[in-house]
PDB file of N, CA and C in Angstrom:
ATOM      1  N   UNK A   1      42.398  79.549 108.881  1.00  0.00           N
ATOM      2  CA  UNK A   1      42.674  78.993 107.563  1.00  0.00           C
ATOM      3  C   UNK A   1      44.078  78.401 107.562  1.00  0.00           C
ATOM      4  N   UNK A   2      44.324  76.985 106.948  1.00  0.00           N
ATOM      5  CA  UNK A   2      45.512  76.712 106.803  1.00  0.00           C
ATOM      6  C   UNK A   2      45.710  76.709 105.732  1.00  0.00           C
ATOM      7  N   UNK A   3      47.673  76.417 105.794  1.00  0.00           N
ATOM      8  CA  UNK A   3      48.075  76.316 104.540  1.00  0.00           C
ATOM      9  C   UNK A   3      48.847  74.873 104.143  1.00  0.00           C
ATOM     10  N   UNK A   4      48.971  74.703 102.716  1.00  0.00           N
ATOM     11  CA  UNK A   4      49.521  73.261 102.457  1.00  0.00           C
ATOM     12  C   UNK A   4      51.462  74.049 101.961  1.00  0.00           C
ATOM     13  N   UNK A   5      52.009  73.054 102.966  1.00  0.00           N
ATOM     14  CA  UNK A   5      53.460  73.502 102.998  1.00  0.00           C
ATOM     15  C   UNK A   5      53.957  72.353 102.320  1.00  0.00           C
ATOM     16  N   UNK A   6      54.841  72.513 101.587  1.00  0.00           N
ATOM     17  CA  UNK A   6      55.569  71.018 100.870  1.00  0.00           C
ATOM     18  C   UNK A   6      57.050  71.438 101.174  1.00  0.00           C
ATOM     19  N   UNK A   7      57.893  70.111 100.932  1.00  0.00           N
ATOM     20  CA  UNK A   7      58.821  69.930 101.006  1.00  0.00           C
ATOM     21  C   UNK A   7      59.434  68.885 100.352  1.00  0.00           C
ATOM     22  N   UNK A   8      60.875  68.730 100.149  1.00  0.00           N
ATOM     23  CA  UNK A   8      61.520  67.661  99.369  1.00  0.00           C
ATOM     24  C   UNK A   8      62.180  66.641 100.428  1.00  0.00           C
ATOM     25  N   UNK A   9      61.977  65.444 100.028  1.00  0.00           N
ATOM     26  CA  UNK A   9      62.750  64.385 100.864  1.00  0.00           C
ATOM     27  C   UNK A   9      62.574  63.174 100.016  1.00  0.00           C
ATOM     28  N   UNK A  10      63.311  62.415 100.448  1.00  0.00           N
ATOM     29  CA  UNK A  10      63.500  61.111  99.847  1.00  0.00           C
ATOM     30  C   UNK A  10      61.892  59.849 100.384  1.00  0.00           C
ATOM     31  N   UNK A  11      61.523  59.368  99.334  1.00  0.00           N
ATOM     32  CA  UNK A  11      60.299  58.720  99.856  1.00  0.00           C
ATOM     33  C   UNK A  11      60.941  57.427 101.141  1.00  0.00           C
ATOM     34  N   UNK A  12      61.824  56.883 101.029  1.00  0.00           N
ATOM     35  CA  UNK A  12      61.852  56.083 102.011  1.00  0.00           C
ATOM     36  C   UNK A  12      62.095  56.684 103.499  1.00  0.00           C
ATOM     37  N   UNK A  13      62.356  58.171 103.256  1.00  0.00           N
ATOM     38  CA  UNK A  13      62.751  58.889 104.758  1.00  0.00           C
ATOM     39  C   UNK A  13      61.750  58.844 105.260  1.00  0.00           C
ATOM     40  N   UNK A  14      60.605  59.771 104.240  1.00  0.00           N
ATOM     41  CA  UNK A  14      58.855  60.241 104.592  1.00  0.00           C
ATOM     42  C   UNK A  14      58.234  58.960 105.130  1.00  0.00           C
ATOM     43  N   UNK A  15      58.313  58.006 104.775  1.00  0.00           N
ATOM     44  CA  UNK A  15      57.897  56.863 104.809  1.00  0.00           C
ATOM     45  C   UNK A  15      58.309  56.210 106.669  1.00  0.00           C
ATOM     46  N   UNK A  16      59.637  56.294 106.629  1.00  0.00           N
ATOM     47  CA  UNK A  16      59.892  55.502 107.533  1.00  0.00           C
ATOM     48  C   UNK A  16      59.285  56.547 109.260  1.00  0.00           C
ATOM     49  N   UNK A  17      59.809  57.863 108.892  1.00  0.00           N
ATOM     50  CA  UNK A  17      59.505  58.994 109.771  1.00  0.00           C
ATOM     51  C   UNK A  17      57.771  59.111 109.850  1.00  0.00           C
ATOM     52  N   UNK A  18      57.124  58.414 109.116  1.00  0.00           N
ATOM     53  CA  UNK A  18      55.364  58.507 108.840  1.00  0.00           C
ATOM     54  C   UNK A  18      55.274  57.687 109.566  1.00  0.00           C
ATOM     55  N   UNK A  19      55.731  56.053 109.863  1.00  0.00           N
ATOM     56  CA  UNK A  19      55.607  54.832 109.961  1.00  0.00           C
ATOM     57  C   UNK A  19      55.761  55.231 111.658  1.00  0.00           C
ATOM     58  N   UNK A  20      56.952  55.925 112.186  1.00  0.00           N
ATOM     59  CA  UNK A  20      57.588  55.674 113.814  1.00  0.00           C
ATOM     60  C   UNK A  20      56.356  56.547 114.250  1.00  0.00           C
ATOM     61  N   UNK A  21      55.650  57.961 113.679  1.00  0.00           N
ATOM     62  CA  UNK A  21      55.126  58.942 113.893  1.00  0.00           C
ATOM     63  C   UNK A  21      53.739  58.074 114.296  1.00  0.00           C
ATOM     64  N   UNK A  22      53.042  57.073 113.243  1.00  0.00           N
ATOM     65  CA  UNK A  22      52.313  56.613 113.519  1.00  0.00           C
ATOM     66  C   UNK A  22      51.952  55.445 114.465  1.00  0.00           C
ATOM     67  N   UNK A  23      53.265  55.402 114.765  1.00  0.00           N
ATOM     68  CA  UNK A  23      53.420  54.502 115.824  1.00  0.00           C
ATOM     69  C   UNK A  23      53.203  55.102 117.234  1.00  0.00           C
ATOM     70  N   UNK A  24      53.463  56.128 117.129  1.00  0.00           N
ATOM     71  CA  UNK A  24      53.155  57.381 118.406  1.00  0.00           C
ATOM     72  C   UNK A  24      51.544  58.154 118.107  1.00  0.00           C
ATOM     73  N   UNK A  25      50.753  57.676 117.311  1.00  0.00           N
ATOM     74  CA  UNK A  25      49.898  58.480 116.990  1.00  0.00           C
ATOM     75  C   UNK A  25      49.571  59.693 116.804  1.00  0.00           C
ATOM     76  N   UNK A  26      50.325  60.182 115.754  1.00  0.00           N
ATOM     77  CA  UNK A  26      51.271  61.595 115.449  1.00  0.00           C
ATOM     78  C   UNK A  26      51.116  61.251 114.195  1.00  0.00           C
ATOM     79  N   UNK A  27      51.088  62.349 113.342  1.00  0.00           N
ATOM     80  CA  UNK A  27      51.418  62.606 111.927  1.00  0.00           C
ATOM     81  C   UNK A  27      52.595  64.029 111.636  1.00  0.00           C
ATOM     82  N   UNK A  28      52.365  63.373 110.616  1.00  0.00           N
ATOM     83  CA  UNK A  28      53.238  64.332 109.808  1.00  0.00           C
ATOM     84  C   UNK A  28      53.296  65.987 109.793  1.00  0.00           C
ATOM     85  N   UNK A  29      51.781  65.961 110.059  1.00  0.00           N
ATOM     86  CA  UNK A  29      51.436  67.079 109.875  1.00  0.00           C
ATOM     87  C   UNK A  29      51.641  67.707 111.531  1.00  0.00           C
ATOM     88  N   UNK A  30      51.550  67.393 112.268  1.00  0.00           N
ATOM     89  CA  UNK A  30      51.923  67.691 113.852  1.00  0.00           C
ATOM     90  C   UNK A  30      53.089  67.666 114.147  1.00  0.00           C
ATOM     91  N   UNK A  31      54.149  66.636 113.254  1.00  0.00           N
ATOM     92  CA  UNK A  31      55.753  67.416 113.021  1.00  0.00           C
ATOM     93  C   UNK A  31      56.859  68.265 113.153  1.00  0.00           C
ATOM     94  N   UNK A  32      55.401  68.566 111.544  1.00  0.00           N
ATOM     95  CA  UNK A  32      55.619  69.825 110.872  1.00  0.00           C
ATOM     96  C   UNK A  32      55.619  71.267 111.591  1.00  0.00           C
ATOM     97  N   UNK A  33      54.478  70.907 112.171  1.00  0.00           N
ATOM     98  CA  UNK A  33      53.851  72.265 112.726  1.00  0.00           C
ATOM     99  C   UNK A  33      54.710  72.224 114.316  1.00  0.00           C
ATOM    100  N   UNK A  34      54.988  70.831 115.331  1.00  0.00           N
ATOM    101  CA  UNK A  34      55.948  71.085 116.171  1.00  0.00           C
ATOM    102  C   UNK A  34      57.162  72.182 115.725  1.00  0.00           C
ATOM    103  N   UNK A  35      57.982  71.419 114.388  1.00  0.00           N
ATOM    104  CA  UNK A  35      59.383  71.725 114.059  1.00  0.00           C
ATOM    105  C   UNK A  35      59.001  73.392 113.700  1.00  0.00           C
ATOM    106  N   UNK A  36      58.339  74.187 113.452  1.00  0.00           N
ATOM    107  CA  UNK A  36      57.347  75.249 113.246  1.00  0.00           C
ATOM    108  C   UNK A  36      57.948  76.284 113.883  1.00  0.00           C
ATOM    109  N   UNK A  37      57.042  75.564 115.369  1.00  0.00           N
ATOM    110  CA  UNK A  37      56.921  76.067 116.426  1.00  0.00           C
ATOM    111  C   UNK A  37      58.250  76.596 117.423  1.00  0.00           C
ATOM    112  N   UNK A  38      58.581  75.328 117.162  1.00  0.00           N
ATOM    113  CA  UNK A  38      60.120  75.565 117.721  1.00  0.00           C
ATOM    114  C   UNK A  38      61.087  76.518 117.711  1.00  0.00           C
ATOM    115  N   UNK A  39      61.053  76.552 115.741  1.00  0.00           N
ATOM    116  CA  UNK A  39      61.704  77.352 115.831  1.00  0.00           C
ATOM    117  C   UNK A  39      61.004  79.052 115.758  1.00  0.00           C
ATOM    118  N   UNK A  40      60.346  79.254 115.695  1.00  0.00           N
ATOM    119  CA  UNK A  40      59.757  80.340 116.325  1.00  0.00           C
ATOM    120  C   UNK A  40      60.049  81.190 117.728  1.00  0.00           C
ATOM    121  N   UNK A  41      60.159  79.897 118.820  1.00  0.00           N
ATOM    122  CA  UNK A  41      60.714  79.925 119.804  1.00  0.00           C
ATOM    123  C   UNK A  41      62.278  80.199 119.868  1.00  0.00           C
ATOM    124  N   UNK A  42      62.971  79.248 119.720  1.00  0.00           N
ATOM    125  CA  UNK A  42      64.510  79.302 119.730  1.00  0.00           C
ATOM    126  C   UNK A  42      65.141  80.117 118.735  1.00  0.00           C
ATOM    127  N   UNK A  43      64.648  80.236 117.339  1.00  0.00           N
ATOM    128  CA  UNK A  43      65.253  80.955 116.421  1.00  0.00           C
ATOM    129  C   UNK A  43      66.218  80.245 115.922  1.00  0.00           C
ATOM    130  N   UNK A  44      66.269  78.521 115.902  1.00  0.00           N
ATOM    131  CA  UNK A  44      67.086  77.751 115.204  1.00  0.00           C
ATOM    132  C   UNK A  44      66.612  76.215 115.325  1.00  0.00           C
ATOM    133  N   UNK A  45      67.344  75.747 114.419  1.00  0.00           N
ATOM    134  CA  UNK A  45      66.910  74.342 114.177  1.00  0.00           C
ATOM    135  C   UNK A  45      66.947  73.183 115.533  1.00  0.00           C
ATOM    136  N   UNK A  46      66.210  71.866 115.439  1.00  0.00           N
ATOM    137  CA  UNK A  46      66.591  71.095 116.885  1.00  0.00           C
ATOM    138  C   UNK A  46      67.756  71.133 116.297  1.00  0.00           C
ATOM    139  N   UNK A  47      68.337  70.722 118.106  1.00  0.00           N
ATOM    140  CA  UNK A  47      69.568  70.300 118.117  1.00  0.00           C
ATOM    141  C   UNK A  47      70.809  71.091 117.559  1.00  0.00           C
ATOM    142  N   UNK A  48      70.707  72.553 117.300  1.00  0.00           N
ATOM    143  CA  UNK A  48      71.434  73.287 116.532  1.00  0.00           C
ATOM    144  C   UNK A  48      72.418  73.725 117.769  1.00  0.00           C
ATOM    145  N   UNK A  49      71.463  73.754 119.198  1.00  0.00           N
ATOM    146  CA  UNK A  49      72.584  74.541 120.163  1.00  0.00           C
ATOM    147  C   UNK A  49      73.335  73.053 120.387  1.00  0.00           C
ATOM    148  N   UNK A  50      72.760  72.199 120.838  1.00  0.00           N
ATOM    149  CA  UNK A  50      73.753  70.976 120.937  1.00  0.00           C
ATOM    150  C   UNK A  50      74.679  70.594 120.201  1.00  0.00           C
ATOM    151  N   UNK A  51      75.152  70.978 118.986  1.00  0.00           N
ATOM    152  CA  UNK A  51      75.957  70.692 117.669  1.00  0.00           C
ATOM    153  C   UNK A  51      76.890  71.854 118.440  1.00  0.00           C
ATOM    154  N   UNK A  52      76.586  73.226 118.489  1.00  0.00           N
ATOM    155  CA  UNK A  52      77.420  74.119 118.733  1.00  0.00           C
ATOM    156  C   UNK A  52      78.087  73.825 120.441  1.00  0.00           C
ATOM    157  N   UNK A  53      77.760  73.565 121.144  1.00  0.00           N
ATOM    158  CA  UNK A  53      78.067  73.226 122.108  1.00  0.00           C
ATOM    159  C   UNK A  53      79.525  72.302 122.035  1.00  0.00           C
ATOM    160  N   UNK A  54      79.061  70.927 121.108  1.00  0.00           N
ATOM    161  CA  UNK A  54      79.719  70.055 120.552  1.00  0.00           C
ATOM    162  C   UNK A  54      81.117  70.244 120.399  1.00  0.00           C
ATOM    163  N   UNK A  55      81.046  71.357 119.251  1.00  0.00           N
ATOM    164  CA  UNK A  55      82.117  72.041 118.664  1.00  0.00           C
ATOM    165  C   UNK A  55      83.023  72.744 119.741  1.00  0.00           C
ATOM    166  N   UNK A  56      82.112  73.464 120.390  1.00  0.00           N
ATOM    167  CA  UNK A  56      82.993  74.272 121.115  1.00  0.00           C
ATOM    168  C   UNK A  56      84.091  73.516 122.578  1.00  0.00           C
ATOM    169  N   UNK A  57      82.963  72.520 122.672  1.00  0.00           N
ATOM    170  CA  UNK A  57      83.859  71.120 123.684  1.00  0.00           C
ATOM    171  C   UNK A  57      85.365  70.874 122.797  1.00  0.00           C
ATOM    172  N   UNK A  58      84.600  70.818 121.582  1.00  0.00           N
ATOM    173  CA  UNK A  58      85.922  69.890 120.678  1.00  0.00           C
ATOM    174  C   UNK A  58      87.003  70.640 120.511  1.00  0.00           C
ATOM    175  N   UNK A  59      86.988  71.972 120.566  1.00  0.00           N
ATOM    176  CA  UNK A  59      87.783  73.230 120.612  1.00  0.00           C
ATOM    177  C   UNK A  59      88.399  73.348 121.340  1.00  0.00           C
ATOM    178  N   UNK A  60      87.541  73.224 122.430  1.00  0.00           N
ATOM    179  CA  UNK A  60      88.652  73.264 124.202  1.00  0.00           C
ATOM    180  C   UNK A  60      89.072  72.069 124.228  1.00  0.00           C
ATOM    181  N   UNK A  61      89.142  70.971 124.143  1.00  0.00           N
ATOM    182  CA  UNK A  61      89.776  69.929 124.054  1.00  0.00           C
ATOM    183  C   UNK A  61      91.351  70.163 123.429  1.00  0.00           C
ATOM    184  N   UNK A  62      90.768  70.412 122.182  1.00  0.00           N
ATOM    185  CA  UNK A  62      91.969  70.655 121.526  1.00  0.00           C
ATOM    186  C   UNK A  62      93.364  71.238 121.857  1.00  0.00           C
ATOM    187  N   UNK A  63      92.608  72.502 122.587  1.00  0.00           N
ATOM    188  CA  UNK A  63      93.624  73.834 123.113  1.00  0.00           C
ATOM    189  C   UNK A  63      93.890  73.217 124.543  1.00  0.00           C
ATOM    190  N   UNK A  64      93.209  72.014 125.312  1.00  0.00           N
ATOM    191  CA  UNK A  64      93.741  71.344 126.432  1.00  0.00           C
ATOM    192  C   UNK A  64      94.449  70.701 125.951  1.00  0.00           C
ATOM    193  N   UNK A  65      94.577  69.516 124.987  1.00  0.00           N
ATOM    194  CA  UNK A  65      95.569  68.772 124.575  1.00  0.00           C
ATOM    195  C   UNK A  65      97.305  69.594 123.663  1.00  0.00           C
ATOM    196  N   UNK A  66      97.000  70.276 123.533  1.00  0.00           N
ATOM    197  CA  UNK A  66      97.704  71.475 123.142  1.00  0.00           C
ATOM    198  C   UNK A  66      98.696  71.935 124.407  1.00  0.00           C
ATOM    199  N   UNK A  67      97.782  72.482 125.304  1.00  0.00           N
ATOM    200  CA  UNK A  67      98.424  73.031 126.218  1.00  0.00           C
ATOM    201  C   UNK A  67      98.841  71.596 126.938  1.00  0.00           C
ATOM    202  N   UNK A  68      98.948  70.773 127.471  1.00  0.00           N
ATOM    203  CA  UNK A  68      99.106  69.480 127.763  1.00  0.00           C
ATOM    204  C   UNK A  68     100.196  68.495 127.877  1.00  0.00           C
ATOM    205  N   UNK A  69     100.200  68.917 126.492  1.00  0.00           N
ATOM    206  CA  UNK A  69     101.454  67.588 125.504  1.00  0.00           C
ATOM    207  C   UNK A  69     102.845  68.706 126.026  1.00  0.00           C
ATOM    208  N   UNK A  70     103.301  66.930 126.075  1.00  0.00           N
ATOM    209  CA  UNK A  70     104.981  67.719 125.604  1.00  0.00           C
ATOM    210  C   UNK A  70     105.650  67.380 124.116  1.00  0.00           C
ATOM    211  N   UNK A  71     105.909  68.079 123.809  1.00  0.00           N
ATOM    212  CA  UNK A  71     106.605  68.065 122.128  1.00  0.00           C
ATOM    213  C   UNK A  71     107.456  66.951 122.284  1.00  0.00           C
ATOM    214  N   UNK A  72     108.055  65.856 121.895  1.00  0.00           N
ATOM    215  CA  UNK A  72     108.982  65.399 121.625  1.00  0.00           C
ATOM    216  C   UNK A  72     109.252  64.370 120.677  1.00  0.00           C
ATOM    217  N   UNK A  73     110.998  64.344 120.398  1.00  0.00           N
ATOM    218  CA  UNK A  73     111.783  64.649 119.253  1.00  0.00           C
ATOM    219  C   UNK A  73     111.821  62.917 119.194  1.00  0.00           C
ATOM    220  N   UNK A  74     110.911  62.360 118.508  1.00  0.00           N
ATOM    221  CA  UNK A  74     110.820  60.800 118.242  1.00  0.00           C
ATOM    222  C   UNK A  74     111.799  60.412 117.400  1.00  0.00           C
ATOM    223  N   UNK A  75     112.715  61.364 117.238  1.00  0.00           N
ATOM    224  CA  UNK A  75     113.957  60.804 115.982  1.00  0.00           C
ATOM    225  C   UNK A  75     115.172  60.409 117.435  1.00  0.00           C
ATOM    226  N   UNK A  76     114.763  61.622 118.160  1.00  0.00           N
ATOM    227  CA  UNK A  76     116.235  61.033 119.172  1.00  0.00           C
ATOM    228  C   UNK A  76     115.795  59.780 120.115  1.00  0.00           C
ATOM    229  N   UNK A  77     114.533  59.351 120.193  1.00  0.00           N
ATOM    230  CA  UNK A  77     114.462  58.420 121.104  1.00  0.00           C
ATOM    231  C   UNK A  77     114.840  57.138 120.929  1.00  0.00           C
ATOM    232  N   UNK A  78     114.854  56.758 119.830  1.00  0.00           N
ATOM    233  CA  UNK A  78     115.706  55.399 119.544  1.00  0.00           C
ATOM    234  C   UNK A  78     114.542  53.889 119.547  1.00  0.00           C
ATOM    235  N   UNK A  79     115.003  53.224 119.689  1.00  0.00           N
ATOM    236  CA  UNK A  79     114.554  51.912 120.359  1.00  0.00           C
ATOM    237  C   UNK A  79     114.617  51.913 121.790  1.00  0.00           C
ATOM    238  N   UNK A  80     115.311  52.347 122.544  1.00  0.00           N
ATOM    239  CA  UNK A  80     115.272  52.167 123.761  1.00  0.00           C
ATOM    240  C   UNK A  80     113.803  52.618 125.155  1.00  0.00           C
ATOM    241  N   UNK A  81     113.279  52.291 125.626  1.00  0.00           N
ATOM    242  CA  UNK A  81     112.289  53.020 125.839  1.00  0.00           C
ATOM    243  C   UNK A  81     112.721  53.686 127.255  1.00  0.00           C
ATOM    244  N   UNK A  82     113.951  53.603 127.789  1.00  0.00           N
ATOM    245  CA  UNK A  82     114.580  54.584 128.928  1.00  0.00           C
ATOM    246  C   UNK A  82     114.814  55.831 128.250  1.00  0.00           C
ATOM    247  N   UNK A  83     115.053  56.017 126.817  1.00  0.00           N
ATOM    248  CA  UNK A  83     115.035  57.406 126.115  1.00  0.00           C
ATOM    249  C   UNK A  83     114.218  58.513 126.036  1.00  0.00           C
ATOM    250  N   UNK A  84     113.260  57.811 126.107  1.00  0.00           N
ATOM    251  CA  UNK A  84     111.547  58.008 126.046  1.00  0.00           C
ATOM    252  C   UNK A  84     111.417  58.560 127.141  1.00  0.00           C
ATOM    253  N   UNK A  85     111.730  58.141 128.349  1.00  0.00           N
ATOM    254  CA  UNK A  85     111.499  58.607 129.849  1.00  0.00           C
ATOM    255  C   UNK A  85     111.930  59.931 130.078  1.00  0.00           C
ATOM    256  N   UNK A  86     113.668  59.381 129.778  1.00  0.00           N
ATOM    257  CA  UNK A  86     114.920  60.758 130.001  1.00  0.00           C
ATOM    258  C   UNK A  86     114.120  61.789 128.981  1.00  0.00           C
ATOM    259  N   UNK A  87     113.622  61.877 127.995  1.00  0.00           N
ATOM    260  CA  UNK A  87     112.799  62.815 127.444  1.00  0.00           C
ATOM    261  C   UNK A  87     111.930  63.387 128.273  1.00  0.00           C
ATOM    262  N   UNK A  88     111.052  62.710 128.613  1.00  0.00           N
ATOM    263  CA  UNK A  88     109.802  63.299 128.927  1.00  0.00           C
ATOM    264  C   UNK A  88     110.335  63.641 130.110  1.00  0.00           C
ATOM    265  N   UNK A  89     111.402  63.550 131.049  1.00  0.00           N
ATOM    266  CA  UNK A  89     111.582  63.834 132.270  1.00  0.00           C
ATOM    267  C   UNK A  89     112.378  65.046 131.666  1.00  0.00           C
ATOM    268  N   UNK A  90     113.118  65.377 130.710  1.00  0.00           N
ATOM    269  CA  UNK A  90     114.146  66.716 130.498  1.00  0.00           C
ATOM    270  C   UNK A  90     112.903  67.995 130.104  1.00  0.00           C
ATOM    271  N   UNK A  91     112.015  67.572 129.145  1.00  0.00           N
ATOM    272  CA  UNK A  91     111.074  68.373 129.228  1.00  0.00           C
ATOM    273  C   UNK A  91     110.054  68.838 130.481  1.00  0.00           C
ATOM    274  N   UNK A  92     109.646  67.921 131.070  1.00  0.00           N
ATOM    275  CA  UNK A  92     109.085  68.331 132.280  1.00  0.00           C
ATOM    276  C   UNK A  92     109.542  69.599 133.225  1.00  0.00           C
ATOM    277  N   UNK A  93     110.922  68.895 132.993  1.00  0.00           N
ATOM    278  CA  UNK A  93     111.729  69.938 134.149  1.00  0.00           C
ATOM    279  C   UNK A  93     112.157  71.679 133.480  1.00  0.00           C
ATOM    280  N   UNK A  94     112.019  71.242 131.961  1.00  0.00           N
ATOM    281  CA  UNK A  94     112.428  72.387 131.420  1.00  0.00           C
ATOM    282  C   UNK A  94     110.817  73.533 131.681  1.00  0.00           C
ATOM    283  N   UNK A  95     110.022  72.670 131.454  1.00  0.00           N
ATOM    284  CA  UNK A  95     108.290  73.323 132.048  1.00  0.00           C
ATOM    285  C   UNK A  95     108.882  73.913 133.253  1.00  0.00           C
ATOM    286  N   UNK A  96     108.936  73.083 133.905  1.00  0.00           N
ATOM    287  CA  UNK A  96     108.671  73.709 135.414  1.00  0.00           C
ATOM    288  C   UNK A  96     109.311  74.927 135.912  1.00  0.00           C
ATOM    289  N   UNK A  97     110.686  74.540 135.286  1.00  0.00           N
ATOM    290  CA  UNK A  97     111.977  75.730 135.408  1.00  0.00           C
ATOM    291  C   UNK A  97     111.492  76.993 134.598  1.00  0.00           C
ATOM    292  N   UNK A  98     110.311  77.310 133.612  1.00  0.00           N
ATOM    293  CA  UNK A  98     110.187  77.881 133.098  1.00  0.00           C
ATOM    294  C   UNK A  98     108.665  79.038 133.374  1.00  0.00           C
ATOM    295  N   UNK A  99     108.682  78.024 134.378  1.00  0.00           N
ATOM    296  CA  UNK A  99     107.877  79.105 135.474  1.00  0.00           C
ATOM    297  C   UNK A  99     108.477  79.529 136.389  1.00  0.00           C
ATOM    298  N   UNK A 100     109.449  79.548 136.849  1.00  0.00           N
ATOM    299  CA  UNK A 100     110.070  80.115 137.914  1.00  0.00           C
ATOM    300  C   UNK A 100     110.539  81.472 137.972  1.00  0.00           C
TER     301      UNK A 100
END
């Protein structure tokens, strides 16, 4: 015995998602019952581990660019762009010396 499941969406979504579905000779109703299934299986929505994954890239990124950068003091650098250098070269060395 089945059952009739409803849901809310915008008619041009249903429509357009009916239209590609039927273009694959698929309905709506085989979807439904895929997206169902799935999660039955996984215990979450598509694409839910890929989003989290996402995030967690974007996280380590962060804490790489973080760990990465060197801080510096764009008020002392001037116009000159040899300032810029002597910076990034005084910090470097202050890194390095600071593992020693």
């Amino acid at each position: 015995m089945d059952v009739l499941v409803s849901a809310r969406t915008t008619p041009a979504k249903k429509d357009a998602v009916q239209r590609k579905l039927e273009s694959k000779g698929l309905s709506l109703s085989q979807l439904i019952n895929s997206a169902l299934d799935y999660f039955m299986e996984e215990g979450e929505l598509p694409g839910a581990a890929a989003r989290e994954h996402a995030e967690r890239d974007a996280e380590g990124f962060a804490s790489f660019v973080q760990a990465s950068t060197l801080p510096v003091d764009w008020g002392a650098v001037g116009d000159n762009p040899a300032d810029y250098k002597k910076l990034l070269q005084q910090g470097k060395q202050a890194d390095y010396e600071s593992l020693a």
